[in-house]
PDB file of N, CA and C in Angstrom:
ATOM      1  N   UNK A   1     -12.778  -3.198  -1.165  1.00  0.00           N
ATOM      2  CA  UNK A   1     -11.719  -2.998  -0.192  1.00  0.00           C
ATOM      3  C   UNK A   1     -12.252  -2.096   0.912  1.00  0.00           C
ATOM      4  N   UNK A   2     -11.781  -2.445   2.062  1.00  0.00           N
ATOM      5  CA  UNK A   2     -12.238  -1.499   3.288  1.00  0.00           C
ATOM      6  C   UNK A   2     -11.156  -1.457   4.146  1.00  0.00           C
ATOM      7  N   UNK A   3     -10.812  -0.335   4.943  1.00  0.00           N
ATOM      8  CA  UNK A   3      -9.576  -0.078   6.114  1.00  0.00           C
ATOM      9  C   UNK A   3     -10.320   1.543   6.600  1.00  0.00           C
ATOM     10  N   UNK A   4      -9.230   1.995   7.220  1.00  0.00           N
ATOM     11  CA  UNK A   4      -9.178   3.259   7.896  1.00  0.00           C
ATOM     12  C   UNK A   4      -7.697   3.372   8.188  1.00  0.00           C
ATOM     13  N   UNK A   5      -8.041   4.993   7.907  1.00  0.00           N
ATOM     14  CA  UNK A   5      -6.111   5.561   8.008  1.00  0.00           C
ATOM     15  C   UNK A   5      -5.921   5.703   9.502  1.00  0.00           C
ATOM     16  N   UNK A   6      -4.525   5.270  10.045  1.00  0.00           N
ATOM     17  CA  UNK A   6      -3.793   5.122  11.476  1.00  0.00           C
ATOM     18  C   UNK A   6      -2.881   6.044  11.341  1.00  0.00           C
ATOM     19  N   UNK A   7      -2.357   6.399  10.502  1.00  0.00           N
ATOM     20  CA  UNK A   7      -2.046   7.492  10.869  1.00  0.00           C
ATOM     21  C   UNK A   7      -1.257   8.504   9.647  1.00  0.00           C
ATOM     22  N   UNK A   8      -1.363   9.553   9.504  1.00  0.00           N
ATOM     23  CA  UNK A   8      -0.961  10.457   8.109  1.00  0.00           C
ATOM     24  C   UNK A   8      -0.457  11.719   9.142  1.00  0.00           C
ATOM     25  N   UNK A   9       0.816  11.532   8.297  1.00  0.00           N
ATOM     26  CA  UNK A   9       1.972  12.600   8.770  1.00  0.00           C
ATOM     27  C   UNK A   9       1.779  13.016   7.213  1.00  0.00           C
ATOM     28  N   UNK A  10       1.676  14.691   7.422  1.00  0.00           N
ATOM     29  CA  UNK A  10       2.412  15.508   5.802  1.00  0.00           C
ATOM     30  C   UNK A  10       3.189  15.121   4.939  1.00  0.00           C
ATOM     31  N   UNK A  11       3.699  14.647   3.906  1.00  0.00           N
ATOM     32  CA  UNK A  11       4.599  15.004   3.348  1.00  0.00           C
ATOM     33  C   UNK A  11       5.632  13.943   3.805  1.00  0.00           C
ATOM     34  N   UNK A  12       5.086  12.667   4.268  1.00  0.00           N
ATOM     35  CA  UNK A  12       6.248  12.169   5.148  1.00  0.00           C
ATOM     36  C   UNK A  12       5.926  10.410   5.489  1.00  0.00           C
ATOM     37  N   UNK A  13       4.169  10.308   5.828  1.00  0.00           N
ATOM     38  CA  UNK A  13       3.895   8.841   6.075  1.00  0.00           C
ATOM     39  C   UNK A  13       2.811   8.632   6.176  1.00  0.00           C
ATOM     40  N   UNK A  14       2.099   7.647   5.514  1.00  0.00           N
ATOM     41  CA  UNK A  14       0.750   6.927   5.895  1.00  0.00           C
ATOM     42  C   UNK A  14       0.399   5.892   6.272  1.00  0.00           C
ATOM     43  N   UNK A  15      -0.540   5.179   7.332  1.00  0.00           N
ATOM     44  CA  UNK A  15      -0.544   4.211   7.466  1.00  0.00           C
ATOM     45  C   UNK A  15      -2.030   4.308   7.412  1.00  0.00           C
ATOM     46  N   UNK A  16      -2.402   2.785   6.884  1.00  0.00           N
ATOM     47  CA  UNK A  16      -3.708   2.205   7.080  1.00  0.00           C
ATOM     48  C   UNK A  16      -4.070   1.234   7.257  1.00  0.00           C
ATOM     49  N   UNK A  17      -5.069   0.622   7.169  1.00  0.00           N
ATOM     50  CA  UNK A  17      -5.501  -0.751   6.974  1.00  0.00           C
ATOM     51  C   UNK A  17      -6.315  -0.973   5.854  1.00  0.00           C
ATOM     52  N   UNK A  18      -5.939  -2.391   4.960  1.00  0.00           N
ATOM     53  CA  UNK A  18      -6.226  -2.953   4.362  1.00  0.00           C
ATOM     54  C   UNK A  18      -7.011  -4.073   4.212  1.00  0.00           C
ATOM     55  N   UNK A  19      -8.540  -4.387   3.388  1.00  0.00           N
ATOM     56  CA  UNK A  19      -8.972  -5.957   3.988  1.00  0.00           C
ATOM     57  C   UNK A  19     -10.101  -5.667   2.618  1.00  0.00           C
ATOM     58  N   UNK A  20      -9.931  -7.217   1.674  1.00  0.00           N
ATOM     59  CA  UNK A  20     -10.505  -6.993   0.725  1.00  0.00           C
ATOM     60  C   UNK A  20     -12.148  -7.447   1.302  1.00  0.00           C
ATOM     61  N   UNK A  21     -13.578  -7.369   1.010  1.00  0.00           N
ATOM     62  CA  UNK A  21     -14.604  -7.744   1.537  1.00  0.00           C
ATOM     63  C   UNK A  21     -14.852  -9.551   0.934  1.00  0.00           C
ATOM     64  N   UNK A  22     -15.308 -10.031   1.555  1.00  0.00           N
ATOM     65  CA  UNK A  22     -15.431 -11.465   1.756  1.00  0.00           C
ATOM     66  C   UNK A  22     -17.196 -11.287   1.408  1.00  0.00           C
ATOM     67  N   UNK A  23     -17.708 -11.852   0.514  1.00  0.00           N
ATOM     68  CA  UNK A  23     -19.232 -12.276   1.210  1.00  0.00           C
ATOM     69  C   UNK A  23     -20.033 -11.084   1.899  1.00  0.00           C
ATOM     70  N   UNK A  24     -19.834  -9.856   1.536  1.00  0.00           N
ATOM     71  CA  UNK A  24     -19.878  -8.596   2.563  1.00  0.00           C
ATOM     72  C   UNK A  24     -19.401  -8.227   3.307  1.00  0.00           C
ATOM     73  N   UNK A  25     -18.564  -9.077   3.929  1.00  0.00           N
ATOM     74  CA  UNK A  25     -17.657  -8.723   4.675  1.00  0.00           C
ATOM     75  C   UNK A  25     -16.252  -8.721   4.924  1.00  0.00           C
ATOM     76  N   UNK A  26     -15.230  -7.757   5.714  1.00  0.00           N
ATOM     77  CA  UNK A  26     -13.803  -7.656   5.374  1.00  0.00           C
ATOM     78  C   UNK A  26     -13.539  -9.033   5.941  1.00  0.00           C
ATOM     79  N   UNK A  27     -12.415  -9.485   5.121  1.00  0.00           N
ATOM     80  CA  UNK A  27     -11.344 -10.341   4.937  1.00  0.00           C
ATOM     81  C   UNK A  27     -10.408  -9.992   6.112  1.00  0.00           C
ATOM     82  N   UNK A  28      -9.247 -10.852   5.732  1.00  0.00           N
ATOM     83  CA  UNK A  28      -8.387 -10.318   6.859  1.00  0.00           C
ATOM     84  C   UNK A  28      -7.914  -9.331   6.565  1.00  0.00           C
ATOM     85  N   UNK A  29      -7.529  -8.575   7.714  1.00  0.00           N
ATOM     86  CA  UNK A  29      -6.861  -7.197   7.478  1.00  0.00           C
ATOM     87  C   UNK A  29      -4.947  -7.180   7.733  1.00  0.00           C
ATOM     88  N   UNK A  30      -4.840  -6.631   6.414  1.00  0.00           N
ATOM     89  CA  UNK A  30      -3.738  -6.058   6.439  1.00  0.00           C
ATOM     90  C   UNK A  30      -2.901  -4.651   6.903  1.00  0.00           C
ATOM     91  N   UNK A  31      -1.727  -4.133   7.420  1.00  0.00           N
ATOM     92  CA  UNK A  31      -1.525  -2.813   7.355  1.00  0.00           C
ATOM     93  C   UNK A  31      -0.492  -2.681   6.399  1.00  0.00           C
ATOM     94  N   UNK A  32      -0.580  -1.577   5.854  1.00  0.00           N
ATOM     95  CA  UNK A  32       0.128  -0.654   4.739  1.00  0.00           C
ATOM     96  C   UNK A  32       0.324   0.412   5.111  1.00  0.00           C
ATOM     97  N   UNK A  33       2.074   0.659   5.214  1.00  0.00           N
ATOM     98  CA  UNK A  33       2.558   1.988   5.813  1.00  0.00           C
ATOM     99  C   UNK A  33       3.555   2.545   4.282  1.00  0.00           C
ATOM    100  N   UNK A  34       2.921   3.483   3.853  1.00  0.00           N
ATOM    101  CA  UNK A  34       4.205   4.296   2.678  1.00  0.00           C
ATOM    102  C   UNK A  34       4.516   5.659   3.337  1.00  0.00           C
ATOM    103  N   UNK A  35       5.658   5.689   3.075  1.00  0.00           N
ATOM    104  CA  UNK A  35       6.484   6.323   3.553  1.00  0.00           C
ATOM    105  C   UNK A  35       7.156   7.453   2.236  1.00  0.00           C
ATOM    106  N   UNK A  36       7.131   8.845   2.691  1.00  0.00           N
ATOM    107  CA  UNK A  36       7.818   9.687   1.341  1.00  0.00           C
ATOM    108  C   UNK A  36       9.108  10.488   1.896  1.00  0.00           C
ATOM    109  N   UNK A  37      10.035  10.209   0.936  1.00  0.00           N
ATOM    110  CA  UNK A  37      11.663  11.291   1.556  1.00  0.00           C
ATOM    111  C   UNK A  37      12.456  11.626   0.455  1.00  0.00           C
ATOM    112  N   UNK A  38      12.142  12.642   0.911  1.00  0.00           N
ATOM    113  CA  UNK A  38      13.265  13.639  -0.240  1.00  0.00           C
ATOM    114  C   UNK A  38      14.426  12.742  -1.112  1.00  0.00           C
ATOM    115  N   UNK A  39      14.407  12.699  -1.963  1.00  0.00           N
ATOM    116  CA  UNK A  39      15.894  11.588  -2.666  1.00  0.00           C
ATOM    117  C   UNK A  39      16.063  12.080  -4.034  1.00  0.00           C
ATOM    118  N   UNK A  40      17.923  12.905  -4.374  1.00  0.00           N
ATOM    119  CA  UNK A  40      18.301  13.350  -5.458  1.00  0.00           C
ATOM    120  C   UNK A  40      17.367  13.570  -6.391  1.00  0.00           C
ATOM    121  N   UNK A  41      16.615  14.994  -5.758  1.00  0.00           N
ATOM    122  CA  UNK A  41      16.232  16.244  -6.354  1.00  0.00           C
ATOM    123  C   UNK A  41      14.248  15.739  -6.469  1.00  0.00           C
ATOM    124  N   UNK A  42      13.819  14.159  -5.869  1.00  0.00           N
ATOM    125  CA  UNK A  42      12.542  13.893  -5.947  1.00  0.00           C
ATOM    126  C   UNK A  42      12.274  12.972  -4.836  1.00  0.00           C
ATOM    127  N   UNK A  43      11.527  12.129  -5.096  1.00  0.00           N
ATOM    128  CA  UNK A  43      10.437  11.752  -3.714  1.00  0.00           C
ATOM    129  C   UNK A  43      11.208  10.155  -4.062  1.00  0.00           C
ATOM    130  N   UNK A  44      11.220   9.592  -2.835  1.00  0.00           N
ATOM    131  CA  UNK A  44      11.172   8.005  -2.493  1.00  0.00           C
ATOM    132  C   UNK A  44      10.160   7.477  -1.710  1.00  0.00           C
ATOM    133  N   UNK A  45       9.584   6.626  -2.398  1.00  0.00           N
ATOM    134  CA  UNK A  45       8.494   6.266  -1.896  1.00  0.00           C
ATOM    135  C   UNK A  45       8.303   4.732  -1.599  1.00  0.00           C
ATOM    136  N   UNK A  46       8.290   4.182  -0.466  1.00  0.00           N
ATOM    137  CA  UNK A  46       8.682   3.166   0.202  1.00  0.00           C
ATOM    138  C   UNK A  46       7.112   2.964   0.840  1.00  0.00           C
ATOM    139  N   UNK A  47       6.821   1.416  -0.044  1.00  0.00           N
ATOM    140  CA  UNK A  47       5.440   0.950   0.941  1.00  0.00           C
ATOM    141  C   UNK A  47       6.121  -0.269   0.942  1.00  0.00           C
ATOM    142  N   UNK A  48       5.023  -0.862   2.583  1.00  0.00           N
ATOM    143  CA  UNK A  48       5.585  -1.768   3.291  1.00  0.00           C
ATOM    144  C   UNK A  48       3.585  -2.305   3.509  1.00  0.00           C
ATOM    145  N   UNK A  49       3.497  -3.790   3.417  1.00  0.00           N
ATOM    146  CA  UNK A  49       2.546  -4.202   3.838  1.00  0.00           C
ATOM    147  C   UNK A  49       2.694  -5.586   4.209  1.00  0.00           C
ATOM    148  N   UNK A  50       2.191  -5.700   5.448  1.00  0.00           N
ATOM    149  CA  UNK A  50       1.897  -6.775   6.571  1.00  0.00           C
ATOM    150  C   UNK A  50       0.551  -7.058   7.318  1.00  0.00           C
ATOM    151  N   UNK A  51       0.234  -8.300   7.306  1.00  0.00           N
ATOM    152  CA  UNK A  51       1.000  -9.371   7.370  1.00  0.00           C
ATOM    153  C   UNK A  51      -0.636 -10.271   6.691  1.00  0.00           C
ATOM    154  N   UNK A  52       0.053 -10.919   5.731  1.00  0.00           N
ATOM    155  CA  UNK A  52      -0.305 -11.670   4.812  1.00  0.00           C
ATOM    156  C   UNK A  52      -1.372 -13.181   5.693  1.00  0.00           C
ATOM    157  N   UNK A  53      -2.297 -13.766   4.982  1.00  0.00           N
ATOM    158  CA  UNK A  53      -3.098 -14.621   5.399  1.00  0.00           C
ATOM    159  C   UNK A  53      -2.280 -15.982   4.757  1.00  0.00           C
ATOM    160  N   UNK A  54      -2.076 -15.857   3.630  1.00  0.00           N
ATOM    161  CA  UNK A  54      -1.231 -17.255   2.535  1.00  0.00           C
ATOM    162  C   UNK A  54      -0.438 -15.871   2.017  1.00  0.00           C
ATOM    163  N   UNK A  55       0.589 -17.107   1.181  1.00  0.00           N
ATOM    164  CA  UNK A  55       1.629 -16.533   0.399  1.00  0.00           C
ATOM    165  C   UNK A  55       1.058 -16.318  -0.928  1.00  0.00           C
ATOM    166  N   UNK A  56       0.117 -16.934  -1.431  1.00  0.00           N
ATOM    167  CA  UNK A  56      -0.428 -16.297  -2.785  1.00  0.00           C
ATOM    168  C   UNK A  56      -1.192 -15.041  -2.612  1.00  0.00           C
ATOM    169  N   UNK A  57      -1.437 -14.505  -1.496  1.00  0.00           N
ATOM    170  CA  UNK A  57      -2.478 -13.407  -1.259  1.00  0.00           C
ATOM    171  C   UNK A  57      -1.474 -12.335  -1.159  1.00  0.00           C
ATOM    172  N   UNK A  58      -0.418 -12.637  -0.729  1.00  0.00           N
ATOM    173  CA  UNK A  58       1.263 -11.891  -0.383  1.00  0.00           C
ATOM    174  C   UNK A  58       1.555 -11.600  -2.144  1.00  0.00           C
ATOM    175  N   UNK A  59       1.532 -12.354  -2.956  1.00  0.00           N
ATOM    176  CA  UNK A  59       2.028 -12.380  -3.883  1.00  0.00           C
ATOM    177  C   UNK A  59       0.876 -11.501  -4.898  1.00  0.00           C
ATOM    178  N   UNK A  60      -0.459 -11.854  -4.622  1.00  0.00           N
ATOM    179  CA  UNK A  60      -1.413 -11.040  -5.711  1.00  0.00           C
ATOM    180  C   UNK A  60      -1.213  -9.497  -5.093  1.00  0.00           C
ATOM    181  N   UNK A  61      -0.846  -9.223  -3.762  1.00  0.00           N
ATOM    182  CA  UNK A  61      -0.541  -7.694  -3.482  1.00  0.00           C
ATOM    183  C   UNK A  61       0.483  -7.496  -4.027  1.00  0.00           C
ATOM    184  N   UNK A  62       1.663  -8.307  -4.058  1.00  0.00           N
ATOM    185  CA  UNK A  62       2.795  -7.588  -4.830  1.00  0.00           C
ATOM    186  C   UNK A  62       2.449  -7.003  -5.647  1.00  0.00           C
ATOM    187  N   UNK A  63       1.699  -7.920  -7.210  1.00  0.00           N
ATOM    188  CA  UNK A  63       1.326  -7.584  -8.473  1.00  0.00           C
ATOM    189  C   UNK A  63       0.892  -6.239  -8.262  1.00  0.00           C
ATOM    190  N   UNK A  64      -0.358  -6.390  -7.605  1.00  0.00           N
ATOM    191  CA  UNK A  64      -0.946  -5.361  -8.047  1.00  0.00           C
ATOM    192  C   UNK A  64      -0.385  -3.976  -7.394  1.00  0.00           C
ATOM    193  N   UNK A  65       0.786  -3.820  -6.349  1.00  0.00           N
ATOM    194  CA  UNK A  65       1.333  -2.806  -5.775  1.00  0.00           C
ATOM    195  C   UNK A  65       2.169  -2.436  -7.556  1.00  0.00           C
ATOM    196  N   UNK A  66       2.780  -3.134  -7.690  1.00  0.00           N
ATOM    197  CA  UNK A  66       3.928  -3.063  -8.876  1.00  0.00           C
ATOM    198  C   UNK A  66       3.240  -2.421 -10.023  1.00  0.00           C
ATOM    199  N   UNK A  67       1.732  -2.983 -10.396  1.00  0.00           N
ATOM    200  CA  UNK A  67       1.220  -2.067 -11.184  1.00  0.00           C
ATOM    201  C   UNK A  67       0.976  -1.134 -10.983  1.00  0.00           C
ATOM    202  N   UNK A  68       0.276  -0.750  -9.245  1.00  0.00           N
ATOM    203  CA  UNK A  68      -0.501   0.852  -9.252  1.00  0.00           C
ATOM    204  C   UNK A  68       1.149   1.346  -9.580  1.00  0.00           C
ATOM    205  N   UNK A  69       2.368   1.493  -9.047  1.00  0.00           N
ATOM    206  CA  UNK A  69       3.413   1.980  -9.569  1.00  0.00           C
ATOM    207  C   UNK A  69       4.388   2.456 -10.627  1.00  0.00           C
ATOM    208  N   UNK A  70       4.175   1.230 -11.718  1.00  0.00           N
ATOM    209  CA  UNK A  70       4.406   1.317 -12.899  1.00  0.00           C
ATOM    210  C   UNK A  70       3.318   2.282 -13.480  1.00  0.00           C
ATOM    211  N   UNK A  71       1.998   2.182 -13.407  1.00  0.00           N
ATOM    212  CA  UNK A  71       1.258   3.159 -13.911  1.00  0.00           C
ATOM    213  C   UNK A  71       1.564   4.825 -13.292  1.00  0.00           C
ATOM    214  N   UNK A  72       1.732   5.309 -11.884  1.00  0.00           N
ATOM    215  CA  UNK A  72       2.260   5.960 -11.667  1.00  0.00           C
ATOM    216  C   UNK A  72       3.245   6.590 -12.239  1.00  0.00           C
ATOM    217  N   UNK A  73       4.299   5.843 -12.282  1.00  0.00           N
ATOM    218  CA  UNK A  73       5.318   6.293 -13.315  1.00  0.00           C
ATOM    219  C   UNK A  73       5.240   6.802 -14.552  1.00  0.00           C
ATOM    220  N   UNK A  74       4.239   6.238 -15.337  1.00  0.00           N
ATOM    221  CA  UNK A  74       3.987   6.402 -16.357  1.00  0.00           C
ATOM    222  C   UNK A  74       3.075   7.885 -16.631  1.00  0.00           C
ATOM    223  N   UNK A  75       2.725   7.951 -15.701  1.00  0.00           N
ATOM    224  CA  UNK A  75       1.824   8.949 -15.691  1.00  0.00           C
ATOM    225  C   UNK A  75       2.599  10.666 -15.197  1.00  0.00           C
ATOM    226  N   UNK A  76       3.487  10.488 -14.306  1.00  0.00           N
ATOM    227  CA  UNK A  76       4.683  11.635 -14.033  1.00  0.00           C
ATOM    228  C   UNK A  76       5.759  11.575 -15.064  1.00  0.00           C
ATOM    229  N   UNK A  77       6.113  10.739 -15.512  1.00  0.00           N
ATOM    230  CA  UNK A  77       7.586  10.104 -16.274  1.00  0.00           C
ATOM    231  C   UNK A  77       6.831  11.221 -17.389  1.00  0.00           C
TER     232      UNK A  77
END
């Protein structure tokens, strides 16, 4: 995987780019913005990523967003 961060606010937002390597080289690039806000007494954490090449490539990021998360959880929980 290769990108560079666009932009990191504290405590508050990140954005980057996303692009898995092809043959040595990046793929198409995606951006990924998560976002963190205070919510009943802990953090909400809202990622957003655009814009997809096919819908199965849309769909293998879901997965694997859902896991880094679930593991997350698991790991604070």
């Amino acid at each position: 995987v290769a990108g560079e961060f666009r932009e990191i606010v504290p405590d508050g937002r990140l954005v980057f780019t996303w692009a898995w390597e092809r043959d040595g080289r990046p793929g198409p690039e995606t951006i990924v913005t998560i976002e963190f806000a205070d919510h009943d007494g802990g953090t909400r954490v809202t990622l957003t990523q655009s814009v997809f090449d096919t819908l199965e490539t849309r769909d293998h990021h879901v997965a694997g967003w859902e896991g880094s998360f679930d593991k997350l959880e698991q790991h604070l929980g």
